[in-house]
Protein backbone atom coordinates (compact mmCIF):
# COMPACT_ATOMS: atom_id res chain seq x y z
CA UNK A 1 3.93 4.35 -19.73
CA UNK A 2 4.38 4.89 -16.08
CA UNK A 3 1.27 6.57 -14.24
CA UNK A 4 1.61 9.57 -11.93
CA UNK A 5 -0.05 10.47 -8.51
CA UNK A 6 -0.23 13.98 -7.14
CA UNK A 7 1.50 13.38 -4.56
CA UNK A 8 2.52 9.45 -2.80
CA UNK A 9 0.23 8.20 -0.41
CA UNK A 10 0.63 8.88 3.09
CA UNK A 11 1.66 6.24 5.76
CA UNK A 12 -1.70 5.23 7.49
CA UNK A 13 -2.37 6.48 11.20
CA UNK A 14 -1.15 4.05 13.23
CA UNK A 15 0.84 1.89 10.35
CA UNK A 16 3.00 -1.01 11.18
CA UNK A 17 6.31 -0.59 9.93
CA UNK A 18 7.66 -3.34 8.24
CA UNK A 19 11.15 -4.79 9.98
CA UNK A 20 13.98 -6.41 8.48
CA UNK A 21 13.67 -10.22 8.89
CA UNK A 22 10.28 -9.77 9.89
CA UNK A 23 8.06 -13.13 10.37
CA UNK A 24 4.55 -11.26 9.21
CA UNK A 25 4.45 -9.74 6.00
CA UNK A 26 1.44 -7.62 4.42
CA UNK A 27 0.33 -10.96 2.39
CA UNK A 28 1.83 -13.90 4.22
CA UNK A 29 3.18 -15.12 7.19
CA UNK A 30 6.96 -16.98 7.88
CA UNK A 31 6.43 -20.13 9.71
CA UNK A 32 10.45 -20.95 9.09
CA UNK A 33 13.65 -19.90 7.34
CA UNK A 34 16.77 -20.83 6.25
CA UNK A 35 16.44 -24.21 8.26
CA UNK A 36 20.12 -25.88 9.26
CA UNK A 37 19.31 -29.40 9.47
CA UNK A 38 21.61 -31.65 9.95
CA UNK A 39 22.87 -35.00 9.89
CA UNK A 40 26.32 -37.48 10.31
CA UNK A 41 27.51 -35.87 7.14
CA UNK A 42 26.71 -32.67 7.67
CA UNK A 43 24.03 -29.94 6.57
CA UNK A 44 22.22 -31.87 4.54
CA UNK A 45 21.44 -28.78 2.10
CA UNK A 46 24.71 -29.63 0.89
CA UNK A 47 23.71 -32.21 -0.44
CA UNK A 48 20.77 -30.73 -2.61
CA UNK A 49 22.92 -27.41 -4.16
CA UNK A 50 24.15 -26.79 -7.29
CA UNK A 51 27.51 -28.22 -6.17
CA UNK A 52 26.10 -31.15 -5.35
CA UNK A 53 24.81 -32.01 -8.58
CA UNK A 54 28.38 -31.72 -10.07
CA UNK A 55 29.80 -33.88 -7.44
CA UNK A 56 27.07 -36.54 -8.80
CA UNK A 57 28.37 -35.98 -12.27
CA UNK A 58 31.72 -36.42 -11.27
CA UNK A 59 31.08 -39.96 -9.53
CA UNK A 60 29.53 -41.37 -12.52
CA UNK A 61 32.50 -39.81 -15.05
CA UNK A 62 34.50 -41.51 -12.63
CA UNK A 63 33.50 -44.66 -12.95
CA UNK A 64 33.70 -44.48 -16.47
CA UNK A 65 37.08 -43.22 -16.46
CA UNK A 66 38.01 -46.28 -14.86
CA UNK A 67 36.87 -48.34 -17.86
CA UNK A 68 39.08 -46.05 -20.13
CA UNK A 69 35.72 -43.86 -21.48
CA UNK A 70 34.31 -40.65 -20.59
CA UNK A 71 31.85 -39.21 -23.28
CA UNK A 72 32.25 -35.77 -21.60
CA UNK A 73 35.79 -35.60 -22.23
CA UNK A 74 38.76 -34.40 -20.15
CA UNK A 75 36.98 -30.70 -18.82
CA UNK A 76 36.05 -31.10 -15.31
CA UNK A 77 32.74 -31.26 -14.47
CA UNK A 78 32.78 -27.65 -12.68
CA UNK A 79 33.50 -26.15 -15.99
CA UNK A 80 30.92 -27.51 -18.16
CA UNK A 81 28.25 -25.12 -18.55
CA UNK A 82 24.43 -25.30 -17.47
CA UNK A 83 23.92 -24.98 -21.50
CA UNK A 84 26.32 -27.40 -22.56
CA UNK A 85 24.44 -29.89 -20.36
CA UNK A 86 21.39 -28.95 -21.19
CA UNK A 87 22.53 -29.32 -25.24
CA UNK A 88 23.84 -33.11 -24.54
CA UNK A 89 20.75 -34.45 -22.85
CA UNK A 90 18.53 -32.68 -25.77
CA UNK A 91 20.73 -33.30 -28.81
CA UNK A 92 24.15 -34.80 -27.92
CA UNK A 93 26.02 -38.05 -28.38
CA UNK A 94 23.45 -41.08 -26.44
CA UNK A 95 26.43 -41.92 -24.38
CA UNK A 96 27.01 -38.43 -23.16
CA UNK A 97 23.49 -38.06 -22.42
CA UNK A 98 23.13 -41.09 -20.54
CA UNK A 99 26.25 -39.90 -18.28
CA UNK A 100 24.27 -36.29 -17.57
CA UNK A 101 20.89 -38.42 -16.97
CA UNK A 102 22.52 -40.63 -14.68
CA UNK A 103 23.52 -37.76 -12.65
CA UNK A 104 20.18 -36.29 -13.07
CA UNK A 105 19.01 -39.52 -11.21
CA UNK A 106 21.63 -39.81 -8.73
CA UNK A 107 20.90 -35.90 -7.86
CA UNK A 108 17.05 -36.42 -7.69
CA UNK A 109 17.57 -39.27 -4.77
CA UNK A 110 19.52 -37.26 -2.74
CA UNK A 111 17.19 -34.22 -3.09
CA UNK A 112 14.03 -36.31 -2.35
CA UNK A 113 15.83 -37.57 0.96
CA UNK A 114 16.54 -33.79 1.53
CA UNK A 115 13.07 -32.93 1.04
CA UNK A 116 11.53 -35.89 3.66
CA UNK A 117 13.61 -34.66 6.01
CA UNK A 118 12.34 -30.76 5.45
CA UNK A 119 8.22 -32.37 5.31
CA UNK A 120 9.01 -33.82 9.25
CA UNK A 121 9.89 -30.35 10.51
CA UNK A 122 6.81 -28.99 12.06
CA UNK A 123 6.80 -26.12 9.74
CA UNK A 124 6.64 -27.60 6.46
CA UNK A 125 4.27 -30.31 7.70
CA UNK A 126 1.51 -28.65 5.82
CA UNK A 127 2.55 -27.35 2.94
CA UNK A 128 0.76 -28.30 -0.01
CA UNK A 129 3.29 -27.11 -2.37
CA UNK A 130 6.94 -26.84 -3.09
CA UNK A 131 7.85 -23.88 -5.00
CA UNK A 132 11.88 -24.58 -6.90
CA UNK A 133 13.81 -21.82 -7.40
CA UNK A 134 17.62 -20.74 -7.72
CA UNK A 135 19.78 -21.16 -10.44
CA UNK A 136 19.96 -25.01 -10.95
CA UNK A 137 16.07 -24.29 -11.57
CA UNK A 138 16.80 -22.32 -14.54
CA UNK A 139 18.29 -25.19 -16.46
CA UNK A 140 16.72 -28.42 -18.24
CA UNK A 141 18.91 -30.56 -16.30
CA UNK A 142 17.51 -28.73 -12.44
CA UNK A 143 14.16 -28.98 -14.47
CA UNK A 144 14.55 -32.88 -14.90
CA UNK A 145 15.98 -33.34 -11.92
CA UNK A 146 13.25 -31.80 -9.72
CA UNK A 147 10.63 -33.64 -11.72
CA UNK A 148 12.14 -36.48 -11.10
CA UNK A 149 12.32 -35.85 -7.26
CA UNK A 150 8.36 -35.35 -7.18
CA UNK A 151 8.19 -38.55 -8.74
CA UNK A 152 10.17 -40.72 -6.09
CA UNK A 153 8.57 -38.39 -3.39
CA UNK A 154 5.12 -39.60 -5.13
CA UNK A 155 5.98 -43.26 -5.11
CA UNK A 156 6.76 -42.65 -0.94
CA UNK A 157 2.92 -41.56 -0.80
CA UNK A 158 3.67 -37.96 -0.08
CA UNK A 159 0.82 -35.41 -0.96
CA UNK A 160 2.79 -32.42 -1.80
CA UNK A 161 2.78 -30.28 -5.61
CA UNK A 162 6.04 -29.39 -6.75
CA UNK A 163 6.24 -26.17 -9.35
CA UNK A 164 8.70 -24.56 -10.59
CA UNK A 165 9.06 -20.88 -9.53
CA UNK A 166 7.30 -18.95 -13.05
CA UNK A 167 9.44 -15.91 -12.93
CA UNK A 168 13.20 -16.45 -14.08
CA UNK A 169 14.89 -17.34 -11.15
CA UNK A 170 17.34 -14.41 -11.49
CA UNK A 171 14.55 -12.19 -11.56
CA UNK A 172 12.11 -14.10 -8.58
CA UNK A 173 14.75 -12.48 -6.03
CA UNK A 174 14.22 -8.83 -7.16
CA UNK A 175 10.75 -9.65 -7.89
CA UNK A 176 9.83 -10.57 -4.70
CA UNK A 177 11.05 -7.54 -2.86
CA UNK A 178 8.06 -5.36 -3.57
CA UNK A 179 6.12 -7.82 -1.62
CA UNK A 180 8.28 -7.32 1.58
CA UNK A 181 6.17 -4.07 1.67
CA UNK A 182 2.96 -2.64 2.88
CA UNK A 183 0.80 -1.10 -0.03
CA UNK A 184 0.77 2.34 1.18
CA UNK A 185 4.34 2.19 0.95
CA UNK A 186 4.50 1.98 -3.14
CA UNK A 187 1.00 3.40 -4.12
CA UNK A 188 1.75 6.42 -5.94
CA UNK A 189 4.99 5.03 -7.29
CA UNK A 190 6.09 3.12 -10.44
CA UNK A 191 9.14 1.14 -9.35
CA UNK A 192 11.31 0.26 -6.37
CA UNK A 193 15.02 -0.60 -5.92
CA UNK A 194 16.04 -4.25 -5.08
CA UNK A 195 18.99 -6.66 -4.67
CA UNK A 196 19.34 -9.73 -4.46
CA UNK A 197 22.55 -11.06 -2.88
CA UNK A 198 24.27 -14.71 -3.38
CA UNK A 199 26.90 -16.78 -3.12
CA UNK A 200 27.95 -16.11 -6.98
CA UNK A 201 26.68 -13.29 -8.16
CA UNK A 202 24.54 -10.05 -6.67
CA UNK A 203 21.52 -8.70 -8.94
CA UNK A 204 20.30 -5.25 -8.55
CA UNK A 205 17.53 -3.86 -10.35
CA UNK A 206 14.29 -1.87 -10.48
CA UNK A 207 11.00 -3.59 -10.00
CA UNK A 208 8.64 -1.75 -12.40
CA UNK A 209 5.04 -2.55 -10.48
CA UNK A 210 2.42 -1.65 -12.67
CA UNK A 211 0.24 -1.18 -10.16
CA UNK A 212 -2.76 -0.25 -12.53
CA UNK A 213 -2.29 -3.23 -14.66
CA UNK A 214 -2.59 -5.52 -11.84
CA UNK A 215 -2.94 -4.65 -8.08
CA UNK A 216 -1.43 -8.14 -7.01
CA UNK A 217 1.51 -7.03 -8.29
CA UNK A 218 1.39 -10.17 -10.94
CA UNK A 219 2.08 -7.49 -13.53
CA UNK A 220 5.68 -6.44 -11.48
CA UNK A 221 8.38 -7.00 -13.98
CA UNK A 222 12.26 -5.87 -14.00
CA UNK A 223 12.63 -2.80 -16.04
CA UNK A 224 16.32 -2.83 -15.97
CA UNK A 225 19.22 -5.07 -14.13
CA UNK A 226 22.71 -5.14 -13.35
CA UNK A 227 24.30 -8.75 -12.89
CA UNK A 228 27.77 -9.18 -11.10
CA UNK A 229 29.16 -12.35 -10.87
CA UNK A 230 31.49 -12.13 -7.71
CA UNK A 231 32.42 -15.23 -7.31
CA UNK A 232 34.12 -15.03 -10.21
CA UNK A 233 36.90 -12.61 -9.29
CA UNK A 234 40.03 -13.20 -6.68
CA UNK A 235 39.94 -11.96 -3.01
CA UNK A 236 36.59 -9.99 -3.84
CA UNK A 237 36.08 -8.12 0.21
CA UNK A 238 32.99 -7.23 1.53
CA UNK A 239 33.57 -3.67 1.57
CA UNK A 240 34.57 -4.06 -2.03
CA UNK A 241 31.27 -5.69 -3.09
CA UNK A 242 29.18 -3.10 -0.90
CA UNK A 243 30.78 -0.53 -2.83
CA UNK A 244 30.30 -2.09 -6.20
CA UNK A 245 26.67 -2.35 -5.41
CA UNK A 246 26.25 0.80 -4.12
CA UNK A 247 27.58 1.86 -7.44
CA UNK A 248 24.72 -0.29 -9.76
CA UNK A 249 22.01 1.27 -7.34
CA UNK A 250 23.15 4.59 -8.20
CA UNK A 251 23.18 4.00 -11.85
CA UNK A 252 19.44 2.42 -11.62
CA UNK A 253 18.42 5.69 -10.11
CA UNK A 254 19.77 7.44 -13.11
CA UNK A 255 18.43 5.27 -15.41
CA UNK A 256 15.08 5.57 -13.63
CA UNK A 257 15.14 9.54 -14.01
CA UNK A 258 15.63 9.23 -17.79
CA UNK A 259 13.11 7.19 -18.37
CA UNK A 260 10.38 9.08 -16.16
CA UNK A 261 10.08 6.09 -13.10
CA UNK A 262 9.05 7.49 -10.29
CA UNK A 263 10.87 5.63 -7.83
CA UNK A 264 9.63 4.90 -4.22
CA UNK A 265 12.49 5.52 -1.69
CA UNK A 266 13.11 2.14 -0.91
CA UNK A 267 15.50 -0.53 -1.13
CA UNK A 268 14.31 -3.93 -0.74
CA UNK A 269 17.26 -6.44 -0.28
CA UNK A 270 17.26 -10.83 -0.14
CA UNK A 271 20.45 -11.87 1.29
CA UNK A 272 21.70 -15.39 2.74
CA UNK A 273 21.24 -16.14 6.47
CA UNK A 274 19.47 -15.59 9.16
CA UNK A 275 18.28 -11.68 9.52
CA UNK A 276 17.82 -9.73 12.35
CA UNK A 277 15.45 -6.90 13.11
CA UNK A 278 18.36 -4.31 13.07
CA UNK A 279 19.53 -5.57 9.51
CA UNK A 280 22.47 -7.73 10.88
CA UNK A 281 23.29 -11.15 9.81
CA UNK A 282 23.12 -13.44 12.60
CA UNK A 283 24.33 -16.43 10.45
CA UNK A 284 24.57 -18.07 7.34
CA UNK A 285 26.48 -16.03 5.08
CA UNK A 286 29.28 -18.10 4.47
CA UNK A 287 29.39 -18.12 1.23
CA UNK A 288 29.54 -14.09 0.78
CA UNK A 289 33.01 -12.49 0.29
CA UNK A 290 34.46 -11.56 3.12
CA UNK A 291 32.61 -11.27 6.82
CA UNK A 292 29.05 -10.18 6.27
CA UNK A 293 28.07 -11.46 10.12
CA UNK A 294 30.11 -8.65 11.97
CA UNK A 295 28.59 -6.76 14.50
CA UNK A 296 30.14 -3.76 13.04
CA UNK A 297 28.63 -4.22 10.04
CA UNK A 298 25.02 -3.96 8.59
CA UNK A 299 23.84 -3.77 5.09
CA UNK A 300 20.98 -1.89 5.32
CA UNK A 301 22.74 1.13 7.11
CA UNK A 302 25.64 1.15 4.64
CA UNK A 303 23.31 0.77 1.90
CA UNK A 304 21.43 4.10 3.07
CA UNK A 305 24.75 5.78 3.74
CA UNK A 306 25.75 5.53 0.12
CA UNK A 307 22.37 6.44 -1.36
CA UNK A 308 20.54 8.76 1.35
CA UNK A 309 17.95 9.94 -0.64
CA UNK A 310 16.10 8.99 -3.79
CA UNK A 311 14.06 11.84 -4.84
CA UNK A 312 13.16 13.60 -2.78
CA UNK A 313 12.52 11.50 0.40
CA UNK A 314 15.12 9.37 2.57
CA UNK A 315 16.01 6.14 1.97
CA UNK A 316 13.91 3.32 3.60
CA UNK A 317 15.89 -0.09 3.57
CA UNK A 318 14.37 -3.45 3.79
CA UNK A 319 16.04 -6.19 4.33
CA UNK A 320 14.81 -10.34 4.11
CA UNK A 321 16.36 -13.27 3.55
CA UNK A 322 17.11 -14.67 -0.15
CA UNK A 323 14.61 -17.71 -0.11
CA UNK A 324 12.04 -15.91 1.66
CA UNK A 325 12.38 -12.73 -1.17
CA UNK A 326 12.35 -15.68 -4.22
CA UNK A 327 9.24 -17.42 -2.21
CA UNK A 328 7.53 -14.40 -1.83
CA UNK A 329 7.80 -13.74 -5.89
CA UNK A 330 5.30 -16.54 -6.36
CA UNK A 331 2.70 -15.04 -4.34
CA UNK A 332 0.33 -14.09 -7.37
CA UNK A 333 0.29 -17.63 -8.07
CA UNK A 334 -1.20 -19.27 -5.16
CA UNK A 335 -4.99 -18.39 -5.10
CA UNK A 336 -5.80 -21.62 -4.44
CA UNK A 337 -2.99 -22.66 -1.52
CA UNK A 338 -2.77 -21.51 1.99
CA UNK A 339 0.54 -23.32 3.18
CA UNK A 340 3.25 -23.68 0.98
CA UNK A 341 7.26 -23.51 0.64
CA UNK A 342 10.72 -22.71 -1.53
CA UNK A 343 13.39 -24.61 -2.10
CA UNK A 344 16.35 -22.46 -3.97
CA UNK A 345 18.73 -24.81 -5.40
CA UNK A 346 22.40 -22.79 -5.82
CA UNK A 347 25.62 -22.37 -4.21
CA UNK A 348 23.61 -23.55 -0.87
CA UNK A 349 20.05 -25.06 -0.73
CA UNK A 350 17.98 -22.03 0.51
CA UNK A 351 14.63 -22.84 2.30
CA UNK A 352 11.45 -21.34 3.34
CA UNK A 353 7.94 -22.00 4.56
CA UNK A 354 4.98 -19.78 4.40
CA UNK A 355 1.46 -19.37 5.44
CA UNK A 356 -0.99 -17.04 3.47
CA UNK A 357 -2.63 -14.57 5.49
CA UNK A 358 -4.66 -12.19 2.91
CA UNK A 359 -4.71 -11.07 -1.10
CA UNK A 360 -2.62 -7.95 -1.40
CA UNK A 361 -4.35 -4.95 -2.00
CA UNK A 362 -3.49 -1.40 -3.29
């Protein structure tokens, strides 16, 4: 059952505000985000997505096409499901299995390299974990794969944990949103609004807190949650997905009033790229539909436009970016670390480092 205060807890004299994009959070600090190495090739957290992994599937299919054999079949490898995959390495024909292990192994390599390269930036230097998320985590074949990383990264000497992120990973970026926020924001409240944008689909939901269960917010769970997938659809604009969004939000808030939630007015929002204090994308969007770096647009402000008001207060909007939201959903989980950092392995390989700076408290 939800709990009730009188009335919401005033902002503190003298409060900071929090800021879209903002590199000091109530609970940790942001050494670095959304990091665009680079090498001869490229980005080189193309070579560590989701895509990635299929293009490694396809090379060793290929090969075996060449000999007249491919225990996959004729479907490409795009269209072979994270289940299916999953189904041939635990029960399937050997032969398939040892085609979807071999790309298992020939993914892991190239993530490890990825991963050196991310330990010699200054701000991952000391981390002393790597926290996977995304949606290649939430599959036995990202699960094996990562393991396997950690593994070859051990054998290299490196001192680093890897862990997979414990919430689902298409919950970890609605999750996390509550922890963009100051406690004196939510106290008083029983849920908050979120969204969590990507390159295939956008999530919105409400983040039930249950704040008297657990004032580290390790009790926060989704109480309900809409899932588009966007990517999906044919010449999907931005306006068009704003709108549709907008739309899920509103329907949350109804939900929310049957079912006695208060919600806080706030919207907290992970999206791609790099985010600036006004809510604009500076960069890194490209896989959104449609052009999401503008200056003429921001996210935040058409967000509030659409929903001023939920209850009886305006609408605050918060806005961070997608790794950073997913990273920050691990935070009751890391007692015992003070530097650590997320990987999201999906369309693109998002990235983030983090310091811890205090326990969160109500």
């Amino acid at each position: 059952m939800p709990f009730r205060r009188v009335m919401p807890t005033q902002a503190p004299k003298q409060a900071n505000l929090p800021a879209h994009g903002a590199a000091r959070l109530p609970t940790a600090d942001i050494a670095s985000y959304n990091l665009e190495l680079e090498d001869e090739d490229g980005f080189i957290g193309d070579k560590a997505s989701k895509r990635a992994f299929r293009e490694a599937l396809d090379d060793v299919r290929a090969t075996l096409r060449k000999a007249g054999l491919d225990p996959l079949g004729k479907k490409a490898s795009d269209e072979i499901s994270k289940k299916k995959l999953d189904a041939v390495l635990a029960t399937g024909d050997a032969e398939a299995g040892a085609v979807v292990q071999s790309a298992v192994e020939m993914f892991a390599c190239r993530l490890a390299d990825v991963i050196k390269r991310f330990l010699r930036q200054k701000s991952w230097r000391k981390a002393e974990r790597i926290v996977f998320g995304g949606g290649f985590r939430a599959s036995r074949v990202g699960e094996l794969a990562i393991a396997r990383a950690g593994i070859l990264l051990k054998e290299d000497d490196a001192d680093i944990v890897f862990q997979l992120i414990h919430n689902d990973p298409d919950e970890a970026g609605l999750l996390g949103a509550v922890h963009l926020l100051p406690p004196w924001m939510v106290k008083g409240y029983d849920g908050i609004l979120a969204v969590d944008i990507g390159g295939t689909n956008i999530r919105t939901g409400i983040v039930e807190m249950n704040l008297r269960k657990a004032k580290d917010l390790s009790k926060a769970c989704i109480f309900d949650m809409h899932l588009w997938r966007h990517h999906d659809e044919d010449d999907i604009k931005r306006d068009e997905a704003v709108e549709r969004m907008a739309k899920k939000l509103k329907a949350l808030c109804s939900s929310a009033k049957k079912a006695n939630l208060l919600l806080a007015p706030v919207v907290g929002v992970g999206c791609p790229g790099i985010i600036a204090e006004d809510g604009g994308i500076k960069r890194g969007s490209q896989n959104l539909p449609g052009n999401w770096e503008s200056s003429r647009f921001n996210l935040p402000r058409a967000i509030q436009k659409v929903i001023p008001r939920i209850g009886d207060q305006e609408t605050v909007v918060l806005m961070h970016n997608d790794a950073v939201v997913q990273g920050l959903s691990e935070l009751p989980y890391l007692d015992d670390c003070k530097r650590w950092a997320v990987l999201t392995i999906g369309t693109g390989l998002g990235n983030a480092s983090f310091s811890m700076r205090k326990k969160r408290r109500a």
